[in-house]
C-alpha atoms as a PDB file:
ATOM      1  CA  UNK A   1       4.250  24.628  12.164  1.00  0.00           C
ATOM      2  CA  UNK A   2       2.961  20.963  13.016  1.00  0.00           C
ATOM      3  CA  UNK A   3       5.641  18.640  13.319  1.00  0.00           C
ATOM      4  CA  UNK A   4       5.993  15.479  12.117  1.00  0.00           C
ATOM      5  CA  UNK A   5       6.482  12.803  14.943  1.00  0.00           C
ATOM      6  CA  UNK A   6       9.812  10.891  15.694  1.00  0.00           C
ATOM      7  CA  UNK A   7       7.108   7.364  14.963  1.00  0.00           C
ATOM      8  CA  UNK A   8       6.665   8.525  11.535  1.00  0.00           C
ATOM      9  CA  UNK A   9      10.147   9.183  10.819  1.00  0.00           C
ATOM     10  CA  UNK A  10      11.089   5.738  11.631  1.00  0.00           C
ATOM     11  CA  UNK A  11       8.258   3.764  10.158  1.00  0.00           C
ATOM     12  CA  UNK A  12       7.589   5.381   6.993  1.00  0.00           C
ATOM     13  CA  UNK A  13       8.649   5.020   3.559  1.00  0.00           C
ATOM     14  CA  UNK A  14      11.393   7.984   1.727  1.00  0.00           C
ATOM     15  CA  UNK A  15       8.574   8.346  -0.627  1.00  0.00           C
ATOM     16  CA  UNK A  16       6.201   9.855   2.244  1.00  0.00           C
ATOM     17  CA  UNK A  17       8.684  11.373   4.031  1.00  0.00           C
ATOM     18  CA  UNK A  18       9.689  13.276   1.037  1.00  0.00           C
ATOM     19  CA  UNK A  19       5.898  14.018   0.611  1.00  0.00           C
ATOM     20  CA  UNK A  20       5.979  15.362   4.706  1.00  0.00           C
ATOM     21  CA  UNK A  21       9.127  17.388   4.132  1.00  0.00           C
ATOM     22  CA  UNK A  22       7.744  19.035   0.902  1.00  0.00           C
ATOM     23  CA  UNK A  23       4.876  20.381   2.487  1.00  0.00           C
ATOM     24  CA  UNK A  24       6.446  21.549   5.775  1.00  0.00           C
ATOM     25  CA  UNK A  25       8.579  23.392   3.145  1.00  0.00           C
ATOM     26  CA  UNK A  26       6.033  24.729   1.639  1.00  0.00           C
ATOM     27  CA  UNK A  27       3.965  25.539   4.597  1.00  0.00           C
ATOM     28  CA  UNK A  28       6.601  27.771   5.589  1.00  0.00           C
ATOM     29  CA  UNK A  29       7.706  29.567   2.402  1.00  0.00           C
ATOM     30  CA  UNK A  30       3.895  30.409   2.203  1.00  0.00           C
ATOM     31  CA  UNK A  31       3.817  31.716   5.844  1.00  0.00           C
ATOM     32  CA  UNK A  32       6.326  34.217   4.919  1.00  0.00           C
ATOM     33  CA  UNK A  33       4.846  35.017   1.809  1.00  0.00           C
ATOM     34  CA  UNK A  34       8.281  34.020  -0.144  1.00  0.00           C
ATOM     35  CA  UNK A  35       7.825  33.246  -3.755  1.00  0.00           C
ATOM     36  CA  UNK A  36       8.536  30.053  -5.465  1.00  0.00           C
ATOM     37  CA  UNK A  37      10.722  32.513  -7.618  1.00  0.00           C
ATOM     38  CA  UNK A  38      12.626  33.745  -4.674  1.00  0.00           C
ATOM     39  CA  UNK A  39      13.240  30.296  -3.309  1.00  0.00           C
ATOM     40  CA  UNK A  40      14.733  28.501  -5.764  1.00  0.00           C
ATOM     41  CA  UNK A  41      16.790  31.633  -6.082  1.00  0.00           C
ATOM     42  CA  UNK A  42      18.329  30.308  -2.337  1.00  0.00           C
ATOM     43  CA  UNK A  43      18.812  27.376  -3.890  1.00  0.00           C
ATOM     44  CA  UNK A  44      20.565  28.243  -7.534  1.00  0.00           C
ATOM     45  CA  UNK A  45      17.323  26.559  -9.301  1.00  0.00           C
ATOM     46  CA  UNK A  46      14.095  26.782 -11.086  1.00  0.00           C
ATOM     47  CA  UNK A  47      10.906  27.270  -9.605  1.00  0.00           C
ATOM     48  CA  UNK A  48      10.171  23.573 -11.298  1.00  0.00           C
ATOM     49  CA  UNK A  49      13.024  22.286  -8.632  1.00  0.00           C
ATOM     50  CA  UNK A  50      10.870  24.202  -5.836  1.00  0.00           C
ATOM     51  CA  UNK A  51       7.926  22.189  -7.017  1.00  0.00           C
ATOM     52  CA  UNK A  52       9.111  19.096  -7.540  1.00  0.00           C
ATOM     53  CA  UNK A  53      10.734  19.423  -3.637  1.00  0.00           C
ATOM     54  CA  UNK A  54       7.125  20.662  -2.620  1.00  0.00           C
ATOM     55  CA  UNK A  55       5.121  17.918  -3.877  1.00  0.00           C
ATOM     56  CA  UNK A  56       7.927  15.021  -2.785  1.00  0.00           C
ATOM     57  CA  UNK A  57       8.576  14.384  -6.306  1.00  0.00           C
ATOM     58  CA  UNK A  58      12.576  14.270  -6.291  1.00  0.00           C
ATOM     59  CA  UNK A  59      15.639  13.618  -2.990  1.00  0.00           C
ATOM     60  CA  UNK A  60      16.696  16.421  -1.865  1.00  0.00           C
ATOM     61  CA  UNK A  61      19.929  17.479  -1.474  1.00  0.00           C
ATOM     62  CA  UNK A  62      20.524  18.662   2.641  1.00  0.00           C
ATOM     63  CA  UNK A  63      22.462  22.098   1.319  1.00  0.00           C
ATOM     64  CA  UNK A  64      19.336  23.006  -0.089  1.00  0.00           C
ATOM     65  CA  UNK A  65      17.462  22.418   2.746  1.00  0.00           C
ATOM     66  CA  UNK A  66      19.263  24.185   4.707  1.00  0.00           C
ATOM     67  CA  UNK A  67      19.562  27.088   2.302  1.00  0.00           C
ATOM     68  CA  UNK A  68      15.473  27.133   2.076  1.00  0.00           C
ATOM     69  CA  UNK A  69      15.793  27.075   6.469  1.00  0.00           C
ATOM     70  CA  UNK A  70      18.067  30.301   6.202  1.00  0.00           C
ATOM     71  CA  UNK A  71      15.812  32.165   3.403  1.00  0.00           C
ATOM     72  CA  UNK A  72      12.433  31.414   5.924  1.00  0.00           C
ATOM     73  CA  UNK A  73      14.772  32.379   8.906  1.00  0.00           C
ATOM     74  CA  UNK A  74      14.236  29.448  10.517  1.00  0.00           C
ATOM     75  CA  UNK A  75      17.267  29.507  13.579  1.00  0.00           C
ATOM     76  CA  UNK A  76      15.636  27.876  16.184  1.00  0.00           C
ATOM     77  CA  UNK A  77      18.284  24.408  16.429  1.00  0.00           C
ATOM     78  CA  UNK A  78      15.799  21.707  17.348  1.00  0.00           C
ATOM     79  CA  UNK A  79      13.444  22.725  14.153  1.00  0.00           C
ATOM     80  CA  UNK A  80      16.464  23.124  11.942  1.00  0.00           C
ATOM     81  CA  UNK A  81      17.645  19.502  12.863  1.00  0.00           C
ATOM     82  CA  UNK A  82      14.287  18.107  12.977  1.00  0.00           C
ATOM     83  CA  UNK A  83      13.771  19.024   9.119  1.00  0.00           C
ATOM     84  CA  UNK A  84      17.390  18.337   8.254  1.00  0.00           C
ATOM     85  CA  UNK A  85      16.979  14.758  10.090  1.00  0.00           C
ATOM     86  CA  UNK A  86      13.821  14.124   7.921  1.00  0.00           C
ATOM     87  CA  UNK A  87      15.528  15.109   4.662  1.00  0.00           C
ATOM     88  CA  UNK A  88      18.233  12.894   5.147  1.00  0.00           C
ATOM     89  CA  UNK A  89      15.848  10.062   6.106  1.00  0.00           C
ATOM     90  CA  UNK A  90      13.900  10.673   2.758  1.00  0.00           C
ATOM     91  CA  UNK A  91      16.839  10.436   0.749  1.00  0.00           C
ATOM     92  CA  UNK A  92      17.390   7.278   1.931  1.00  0.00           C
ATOM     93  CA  UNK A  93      16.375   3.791  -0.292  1.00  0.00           C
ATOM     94  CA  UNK A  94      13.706   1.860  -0.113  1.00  0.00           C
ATOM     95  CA  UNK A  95      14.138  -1.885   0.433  1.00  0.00           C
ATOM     96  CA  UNK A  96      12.622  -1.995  -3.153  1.00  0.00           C
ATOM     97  CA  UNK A  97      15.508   0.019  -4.705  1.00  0.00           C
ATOM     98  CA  UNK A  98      17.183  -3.683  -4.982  1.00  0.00           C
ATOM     99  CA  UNK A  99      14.592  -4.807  -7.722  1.00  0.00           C
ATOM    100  CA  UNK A 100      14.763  -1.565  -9.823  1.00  0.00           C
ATOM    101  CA  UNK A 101      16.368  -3.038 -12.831  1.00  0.00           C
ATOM    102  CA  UNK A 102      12.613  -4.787 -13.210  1.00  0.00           C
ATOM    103  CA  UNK A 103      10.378  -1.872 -11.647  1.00  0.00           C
ATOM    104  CA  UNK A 104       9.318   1.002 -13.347  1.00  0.00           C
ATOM    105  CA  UNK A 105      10.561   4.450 -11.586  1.00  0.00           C
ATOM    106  CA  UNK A 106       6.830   5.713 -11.432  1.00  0.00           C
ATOM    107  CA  UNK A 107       5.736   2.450  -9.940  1.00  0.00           C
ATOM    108  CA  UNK A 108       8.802   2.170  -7.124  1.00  0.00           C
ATOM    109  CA  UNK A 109       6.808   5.804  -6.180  1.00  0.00           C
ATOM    110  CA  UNK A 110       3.576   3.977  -5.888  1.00  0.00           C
ATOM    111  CA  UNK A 111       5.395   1.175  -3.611  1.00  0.00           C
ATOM    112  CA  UNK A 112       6.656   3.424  -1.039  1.00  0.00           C
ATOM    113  CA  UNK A 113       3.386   5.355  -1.083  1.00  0.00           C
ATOM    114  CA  UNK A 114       1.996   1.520  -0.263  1.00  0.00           C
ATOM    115  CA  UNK A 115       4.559   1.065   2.616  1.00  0.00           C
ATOM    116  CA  UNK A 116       3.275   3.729   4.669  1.00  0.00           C
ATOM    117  CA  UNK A 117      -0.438   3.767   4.147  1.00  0.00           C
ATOM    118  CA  UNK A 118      -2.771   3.117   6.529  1.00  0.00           C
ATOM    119  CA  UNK A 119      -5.659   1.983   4.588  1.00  0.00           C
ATOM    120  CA  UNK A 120      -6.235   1.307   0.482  1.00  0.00           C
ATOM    121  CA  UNK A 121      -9.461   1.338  -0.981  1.00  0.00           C
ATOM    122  CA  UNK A 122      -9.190   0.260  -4.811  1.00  0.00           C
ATOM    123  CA  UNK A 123     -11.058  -0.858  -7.293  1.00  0.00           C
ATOM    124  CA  UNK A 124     -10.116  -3.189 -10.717  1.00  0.00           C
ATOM    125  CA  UNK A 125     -11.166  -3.463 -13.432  1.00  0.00           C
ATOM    126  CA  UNK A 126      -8.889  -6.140 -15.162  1.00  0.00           C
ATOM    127  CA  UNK A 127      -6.934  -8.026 -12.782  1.00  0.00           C
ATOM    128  CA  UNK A 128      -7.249  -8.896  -9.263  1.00  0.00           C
ATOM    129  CA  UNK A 129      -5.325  -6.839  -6.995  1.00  0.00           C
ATOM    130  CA  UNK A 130      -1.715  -7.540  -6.687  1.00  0.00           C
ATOM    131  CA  UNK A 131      -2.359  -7.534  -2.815  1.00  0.00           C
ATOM    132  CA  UNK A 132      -4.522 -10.440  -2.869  1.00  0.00           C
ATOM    133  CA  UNK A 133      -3.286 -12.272  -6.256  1.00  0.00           C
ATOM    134  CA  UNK A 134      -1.606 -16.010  -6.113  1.00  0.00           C
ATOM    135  CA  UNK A 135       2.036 -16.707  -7.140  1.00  0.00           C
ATOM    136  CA  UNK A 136       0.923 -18.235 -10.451  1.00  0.00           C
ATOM    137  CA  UNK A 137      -1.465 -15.844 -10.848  1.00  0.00           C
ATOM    138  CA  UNK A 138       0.853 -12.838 -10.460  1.00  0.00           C
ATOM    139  CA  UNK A 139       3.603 -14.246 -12.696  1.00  0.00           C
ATOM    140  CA  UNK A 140       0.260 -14.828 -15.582  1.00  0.00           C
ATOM    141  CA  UNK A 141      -0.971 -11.425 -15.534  1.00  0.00           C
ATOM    142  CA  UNK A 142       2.871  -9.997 -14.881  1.00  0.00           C
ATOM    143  CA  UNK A 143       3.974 -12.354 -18.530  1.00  0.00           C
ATOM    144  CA  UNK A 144       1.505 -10.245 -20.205  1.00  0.00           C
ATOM    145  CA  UNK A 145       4.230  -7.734 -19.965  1.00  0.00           C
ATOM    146  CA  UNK A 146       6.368  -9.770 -22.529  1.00  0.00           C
ATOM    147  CA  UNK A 147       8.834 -10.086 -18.847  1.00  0.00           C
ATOM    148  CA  UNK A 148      11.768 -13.015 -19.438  1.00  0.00           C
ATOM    149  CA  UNK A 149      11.528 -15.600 -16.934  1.00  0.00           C
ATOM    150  CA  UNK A 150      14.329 -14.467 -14.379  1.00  0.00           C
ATOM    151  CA  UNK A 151      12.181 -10.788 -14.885  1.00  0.00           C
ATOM    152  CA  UNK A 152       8.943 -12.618 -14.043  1.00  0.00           C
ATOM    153  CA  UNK A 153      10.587 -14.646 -10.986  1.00  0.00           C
ATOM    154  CA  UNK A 154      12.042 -11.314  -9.555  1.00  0.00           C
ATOM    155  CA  UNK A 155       8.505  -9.314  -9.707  1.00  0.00           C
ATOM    156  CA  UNK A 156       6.333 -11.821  -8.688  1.00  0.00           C
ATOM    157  CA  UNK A 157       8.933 -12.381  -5.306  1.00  0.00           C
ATOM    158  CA  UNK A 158       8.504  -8.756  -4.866  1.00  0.00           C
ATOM    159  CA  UNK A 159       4.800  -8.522  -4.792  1.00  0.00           C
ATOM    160  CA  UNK A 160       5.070 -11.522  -2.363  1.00  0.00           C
ATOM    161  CA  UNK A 161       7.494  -8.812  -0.195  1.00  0.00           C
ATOM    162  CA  UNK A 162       4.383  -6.311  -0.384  1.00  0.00           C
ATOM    163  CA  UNK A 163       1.751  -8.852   0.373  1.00  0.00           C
ATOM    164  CA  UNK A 164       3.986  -9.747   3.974  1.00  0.00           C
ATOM    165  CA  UNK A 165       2.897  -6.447   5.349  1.00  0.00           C
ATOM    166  CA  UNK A 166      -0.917  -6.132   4.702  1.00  0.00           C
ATOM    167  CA  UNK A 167      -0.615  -9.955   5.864  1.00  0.00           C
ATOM    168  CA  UNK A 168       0.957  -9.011   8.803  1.00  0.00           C
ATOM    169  CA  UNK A 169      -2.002  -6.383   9.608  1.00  0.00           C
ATOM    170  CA  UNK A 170       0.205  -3.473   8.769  1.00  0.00           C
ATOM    171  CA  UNK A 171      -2.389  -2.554   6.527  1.00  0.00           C
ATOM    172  CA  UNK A 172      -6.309  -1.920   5.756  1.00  0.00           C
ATOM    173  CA  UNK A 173      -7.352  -3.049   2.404  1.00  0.00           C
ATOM    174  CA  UNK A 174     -10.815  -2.679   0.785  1.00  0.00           C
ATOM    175  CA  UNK A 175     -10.922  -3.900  -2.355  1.00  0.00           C
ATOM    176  CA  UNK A 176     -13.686  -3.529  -5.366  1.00  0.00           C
ATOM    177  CA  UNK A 177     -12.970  -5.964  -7.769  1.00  0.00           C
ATOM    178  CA  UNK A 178     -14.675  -5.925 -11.229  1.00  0.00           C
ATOM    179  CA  UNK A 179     -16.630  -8.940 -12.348  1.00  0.00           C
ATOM    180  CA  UNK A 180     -15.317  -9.494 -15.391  1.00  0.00           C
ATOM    181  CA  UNK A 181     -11.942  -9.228 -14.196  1.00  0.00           C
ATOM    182  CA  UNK A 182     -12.669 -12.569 -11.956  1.00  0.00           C
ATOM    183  CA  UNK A 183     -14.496 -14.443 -14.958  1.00  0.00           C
ATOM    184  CA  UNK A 184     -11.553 -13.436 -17.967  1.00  0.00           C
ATOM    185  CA  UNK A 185      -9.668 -16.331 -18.531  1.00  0.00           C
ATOM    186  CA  UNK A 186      -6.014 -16.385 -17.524  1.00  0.00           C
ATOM    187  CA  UNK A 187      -4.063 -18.975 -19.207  1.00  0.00           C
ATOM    188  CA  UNK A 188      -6.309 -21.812 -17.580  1.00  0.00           C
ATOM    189  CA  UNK A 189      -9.499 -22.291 -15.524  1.00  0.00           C
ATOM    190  CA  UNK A 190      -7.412 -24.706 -12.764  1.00  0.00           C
ATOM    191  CA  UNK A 191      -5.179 -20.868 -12.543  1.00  0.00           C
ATOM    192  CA  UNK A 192      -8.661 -18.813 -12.107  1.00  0.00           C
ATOM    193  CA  UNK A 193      -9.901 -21.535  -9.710  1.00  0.00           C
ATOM    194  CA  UNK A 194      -7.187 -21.383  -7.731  1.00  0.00           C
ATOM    195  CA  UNK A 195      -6.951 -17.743  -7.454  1.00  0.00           C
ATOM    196  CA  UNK A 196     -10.709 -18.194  -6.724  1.00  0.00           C
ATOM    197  CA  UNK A 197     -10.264 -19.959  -4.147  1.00  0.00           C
ATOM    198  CA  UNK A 198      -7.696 -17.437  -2.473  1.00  0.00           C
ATOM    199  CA  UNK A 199     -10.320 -15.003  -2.571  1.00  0.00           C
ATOM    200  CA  UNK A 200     -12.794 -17.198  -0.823  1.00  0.00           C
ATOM    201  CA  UNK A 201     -10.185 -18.551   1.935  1.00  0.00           C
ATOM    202  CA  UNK A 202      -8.783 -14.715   2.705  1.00  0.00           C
ATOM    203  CA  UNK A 203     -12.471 -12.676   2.313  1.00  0.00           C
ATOM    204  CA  UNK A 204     -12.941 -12.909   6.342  1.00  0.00           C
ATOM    205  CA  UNK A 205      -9.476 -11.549   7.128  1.00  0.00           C
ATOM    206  CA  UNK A 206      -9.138  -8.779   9.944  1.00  0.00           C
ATOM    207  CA  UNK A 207      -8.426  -5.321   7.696  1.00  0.00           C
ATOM    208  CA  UNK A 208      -9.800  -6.667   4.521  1.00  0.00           C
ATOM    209  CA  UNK A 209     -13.015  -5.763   2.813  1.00  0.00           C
ATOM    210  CA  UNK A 210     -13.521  -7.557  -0.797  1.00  0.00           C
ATOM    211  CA  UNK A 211     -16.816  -6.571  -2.971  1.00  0.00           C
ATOM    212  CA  UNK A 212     -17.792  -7.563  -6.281  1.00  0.00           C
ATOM    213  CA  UNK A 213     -18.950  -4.791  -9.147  1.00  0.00           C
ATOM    214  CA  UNK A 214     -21.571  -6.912 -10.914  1.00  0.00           C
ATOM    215  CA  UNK A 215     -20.764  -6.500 -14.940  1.00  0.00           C
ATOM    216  CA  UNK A 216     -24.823  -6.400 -15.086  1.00  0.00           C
ATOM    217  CA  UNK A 217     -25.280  -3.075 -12.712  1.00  0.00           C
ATOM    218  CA  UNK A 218     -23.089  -0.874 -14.996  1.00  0.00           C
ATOM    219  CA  UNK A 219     -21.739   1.316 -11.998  1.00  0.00           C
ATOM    220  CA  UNK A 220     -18.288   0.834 -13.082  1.00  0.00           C
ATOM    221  CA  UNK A 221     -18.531   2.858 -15.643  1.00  0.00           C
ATOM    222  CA  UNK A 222     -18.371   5.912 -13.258  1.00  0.00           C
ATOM    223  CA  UNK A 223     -14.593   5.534 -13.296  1.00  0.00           C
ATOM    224  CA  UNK A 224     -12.571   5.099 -16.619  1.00  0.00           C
ATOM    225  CA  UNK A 225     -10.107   3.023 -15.192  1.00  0.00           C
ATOM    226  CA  UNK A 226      -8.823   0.940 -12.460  1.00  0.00           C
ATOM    227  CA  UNK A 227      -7.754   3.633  -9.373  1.00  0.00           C
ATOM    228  CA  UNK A 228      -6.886   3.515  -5.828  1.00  0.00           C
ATOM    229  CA  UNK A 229      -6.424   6.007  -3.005  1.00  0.00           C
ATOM    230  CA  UNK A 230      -4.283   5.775  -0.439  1.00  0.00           C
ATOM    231  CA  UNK A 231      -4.695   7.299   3.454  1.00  0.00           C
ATOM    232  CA  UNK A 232      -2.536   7.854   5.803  1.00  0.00           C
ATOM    233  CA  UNK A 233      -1.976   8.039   9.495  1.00  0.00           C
ATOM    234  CA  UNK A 234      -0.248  11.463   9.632  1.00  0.00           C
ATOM    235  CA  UNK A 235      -2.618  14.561   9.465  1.00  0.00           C
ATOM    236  CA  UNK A 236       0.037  16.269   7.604  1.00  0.00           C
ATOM    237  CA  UNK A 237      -0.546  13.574   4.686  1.00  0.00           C
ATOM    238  CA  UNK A 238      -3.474  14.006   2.175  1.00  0.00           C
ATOM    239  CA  UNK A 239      -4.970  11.296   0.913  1.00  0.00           C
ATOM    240  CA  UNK A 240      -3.434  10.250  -2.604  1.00  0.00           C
ATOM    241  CA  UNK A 241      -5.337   8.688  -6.092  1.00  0.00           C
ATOM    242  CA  UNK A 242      -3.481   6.512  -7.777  1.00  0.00           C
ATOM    243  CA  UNK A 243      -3.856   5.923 -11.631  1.00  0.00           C
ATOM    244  CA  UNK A 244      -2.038   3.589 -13.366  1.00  0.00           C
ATOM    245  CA  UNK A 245      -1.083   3.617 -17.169  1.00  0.00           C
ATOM    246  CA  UNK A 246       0.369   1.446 -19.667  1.00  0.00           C
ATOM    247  CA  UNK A 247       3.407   3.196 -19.358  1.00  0.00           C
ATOM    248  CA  UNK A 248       3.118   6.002 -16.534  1.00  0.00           C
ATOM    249  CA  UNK A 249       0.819   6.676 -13.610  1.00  0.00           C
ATOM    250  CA  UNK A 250      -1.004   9.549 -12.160  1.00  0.00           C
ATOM    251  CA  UNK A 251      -0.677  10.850  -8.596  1.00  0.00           C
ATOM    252  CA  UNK A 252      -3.246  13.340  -7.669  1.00  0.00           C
ATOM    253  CA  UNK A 253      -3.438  15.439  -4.107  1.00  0.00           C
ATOM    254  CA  UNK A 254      -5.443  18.146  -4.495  1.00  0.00           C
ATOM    255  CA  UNK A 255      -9.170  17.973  -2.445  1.00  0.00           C
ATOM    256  CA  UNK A 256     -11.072  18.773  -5.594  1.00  0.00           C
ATOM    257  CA  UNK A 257      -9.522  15.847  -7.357  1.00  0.00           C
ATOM    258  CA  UNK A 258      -9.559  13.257  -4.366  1.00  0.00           C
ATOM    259  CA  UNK A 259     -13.155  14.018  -3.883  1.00  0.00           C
ATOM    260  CA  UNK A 260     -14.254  13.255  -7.237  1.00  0.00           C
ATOM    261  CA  UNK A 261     -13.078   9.735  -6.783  1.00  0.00           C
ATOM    262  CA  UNK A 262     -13.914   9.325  -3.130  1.00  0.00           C
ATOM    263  CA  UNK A 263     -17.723   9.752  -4.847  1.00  0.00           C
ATOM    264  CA  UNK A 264     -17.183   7.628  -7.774  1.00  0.00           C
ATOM    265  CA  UNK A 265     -15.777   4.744  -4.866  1.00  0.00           C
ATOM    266  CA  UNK A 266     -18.713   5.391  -2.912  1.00  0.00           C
ATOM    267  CA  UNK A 267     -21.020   5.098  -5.863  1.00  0.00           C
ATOM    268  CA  UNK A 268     -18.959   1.699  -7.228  1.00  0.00           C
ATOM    269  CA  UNK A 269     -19.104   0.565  -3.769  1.00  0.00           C
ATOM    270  CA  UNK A 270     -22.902   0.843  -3.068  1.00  0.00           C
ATOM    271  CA  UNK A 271     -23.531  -1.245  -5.916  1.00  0.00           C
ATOM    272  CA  UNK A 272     -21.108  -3.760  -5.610  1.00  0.00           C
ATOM    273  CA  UNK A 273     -21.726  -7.415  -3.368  1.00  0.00           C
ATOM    274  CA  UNK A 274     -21.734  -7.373   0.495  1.00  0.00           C
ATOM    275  CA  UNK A 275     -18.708  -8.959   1.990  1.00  0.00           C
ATOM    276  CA  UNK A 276     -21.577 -11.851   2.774  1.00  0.00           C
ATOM    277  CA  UNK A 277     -22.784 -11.492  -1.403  1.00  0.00           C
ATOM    278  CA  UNK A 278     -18.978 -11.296  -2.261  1.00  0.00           C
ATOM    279  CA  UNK A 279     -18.630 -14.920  -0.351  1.00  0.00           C
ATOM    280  CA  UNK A 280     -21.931 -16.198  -2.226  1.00  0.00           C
ATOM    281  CA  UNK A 281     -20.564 -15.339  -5.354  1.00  0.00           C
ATOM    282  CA  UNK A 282     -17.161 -16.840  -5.256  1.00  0.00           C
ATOM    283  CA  UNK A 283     -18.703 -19.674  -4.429  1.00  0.00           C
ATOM    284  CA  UNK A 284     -21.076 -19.471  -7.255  1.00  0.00           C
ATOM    285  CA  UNK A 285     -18.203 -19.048  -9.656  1.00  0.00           C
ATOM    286  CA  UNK A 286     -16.408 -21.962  -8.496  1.00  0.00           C
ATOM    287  CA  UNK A 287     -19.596 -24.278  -8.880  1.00  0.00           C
ATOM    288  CA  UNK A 288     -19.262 -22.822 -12.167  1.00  0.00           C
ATOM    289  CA  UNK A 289     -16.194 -23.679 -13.276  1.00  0.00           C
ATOM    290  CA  UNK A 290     -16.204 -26.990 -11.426  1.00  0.00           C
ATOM    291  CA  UNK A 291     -19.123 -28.101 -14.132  1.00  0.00           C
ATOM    292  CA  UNK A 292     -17.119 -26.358 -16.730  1.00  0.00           C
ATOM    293  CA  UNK A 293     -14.629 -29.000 -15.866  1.00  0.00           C
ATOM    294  CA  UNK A 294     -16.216 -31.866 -15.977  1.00  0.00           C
ATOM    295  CA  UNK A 295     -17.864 -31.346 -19.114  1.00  0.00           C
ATOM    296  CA  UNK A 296     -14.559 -30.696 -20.538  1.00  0.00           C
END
């Protein structure tokens, strides 16, 4: 069994390290050709409970680890405390846990998917990325939500928490931004200039990669929706899609999946702006709304 190193247990997120410990776990009941049946017997659960540990869905509860160890006679001491070590570590919270009176539960999974990620590539079709958005920007699109003010304050000082990292270059983003999300007006054009602007003053940053879909090439129709997948630094990681609802979002892990939009990125991604187009175009759209202005 690979192991997961000491580096990743200290630097990632609970929600990866229950994703690592899940498929350890299920690495090993499949070596030993145990059935999900016959584990969560071990356990004094359902073969749903199995799952859900599997797939890093849920905290686990040590007991149960170790109950799962015994049933795939695992004795040796170092591997036993090893896995027991990085159960314990995923149970513990996320410095997000404080705002999750305002945070969605299926969105406080996508944040500590975010913490430990090596590199993003998304693409949007509606809003700019939050990773890249302005304050006043943020707390516009975020109002859309029907948020009170103090709800508002408290989420838009949280995506300024998540923005610290990739600013710190903790983080690889490359981001496909729809053209009509950049030209929809939000509450004012001085808001959209500014948050113009941003994009123009951050495009050359080390670790970030911003393109523009042109609205006249089409090519975003060959996703439905906004999406972004996540990879990681740990080869016991897959690569995960994100997919996010009005109310919910979807995860998805398996190859099959993953590869489907890995080829509709690609395809967005050919026909979007060069970083060097991306620049011309901001720029473009600025000149734009600067002679909207003054004939206003």
């Amino acid at each position: 069994m690979s192991e997961p190193s000491s580096s990743m247990h200290s630097t990632s997120a609970p929600t990866v390290l229950r994703i690592l410990l899940g498929t350890q776990l299920r690495r090993l009941r499949e070596s030993r050709n145990i059935s999900a049946q016959e584990a969560a017997r071990a356990i004094r659960g359902s073969e749903s409970k199995i799952s859900r540990i599997e797939l890093g869905r849920n905290a686990v509860r040590e007991v149960d680890i170790a109950d799962l160890l015994n049933l795939y006679g695992i004795t040796d001491a170092i591997e036993r405390e090893q896995l027991l070590t990085l159960a314990s570590q995923a149970n513990q919270q996320g410095w997000w846990h404080r705002y999750q009176d305002v945070l969605p539960v299926w969105f406080q999974s996508y944040i500590g998917l975010e913490e430990s990620a090596e590199s993003i590539r998304s693409f949007d079709t509606q809003f700019v990325p939050g990773l890249l958005q302005t304050e006043e920007y943020s707390a516009a699109v975020i109002q859309l939500g029907r948020y009170s003010r103090d709800e508002t304050d408290r989420m838009v000082y949280l995506r300024r928490e998540r923005q610290r990292r990739f600013v710190s270059g903790g983080l690889r983003l490359w981001a496909i931004i729809d053209e009509v999300a950049l030209r929809r007006p939000l509450v004012c054009q001085s808001l959209m200039r500014r948050q113009l602007e941003h994009l123009l003053g951050i495009s050359d940053r080390p670790g970030l990669t911003i393109q523009i879909s042109p609205f006249l090439t089409g090519t975003s129709y060959a996703a439905p929706c906004s999406f972004s997948i996540l990879q990681f630094a740990a080869d016991d990681l897959p690569e995960v899609v994100y997919v996010e609802q009005l109310t919910s979002a979807v995860y998805l892990d398996k190859r099959g999946d993953v590869d489907r939009y890995i080829e509709a990125m690609n395809h967005i991604s050919a026909s979007s702006t060069t970083p060097e187009q991306t620049t011309d175009l901001l720029c473009s759209m600025l000149a734009e709304l600067e002679a909207s202005s003054e004939q206003h």
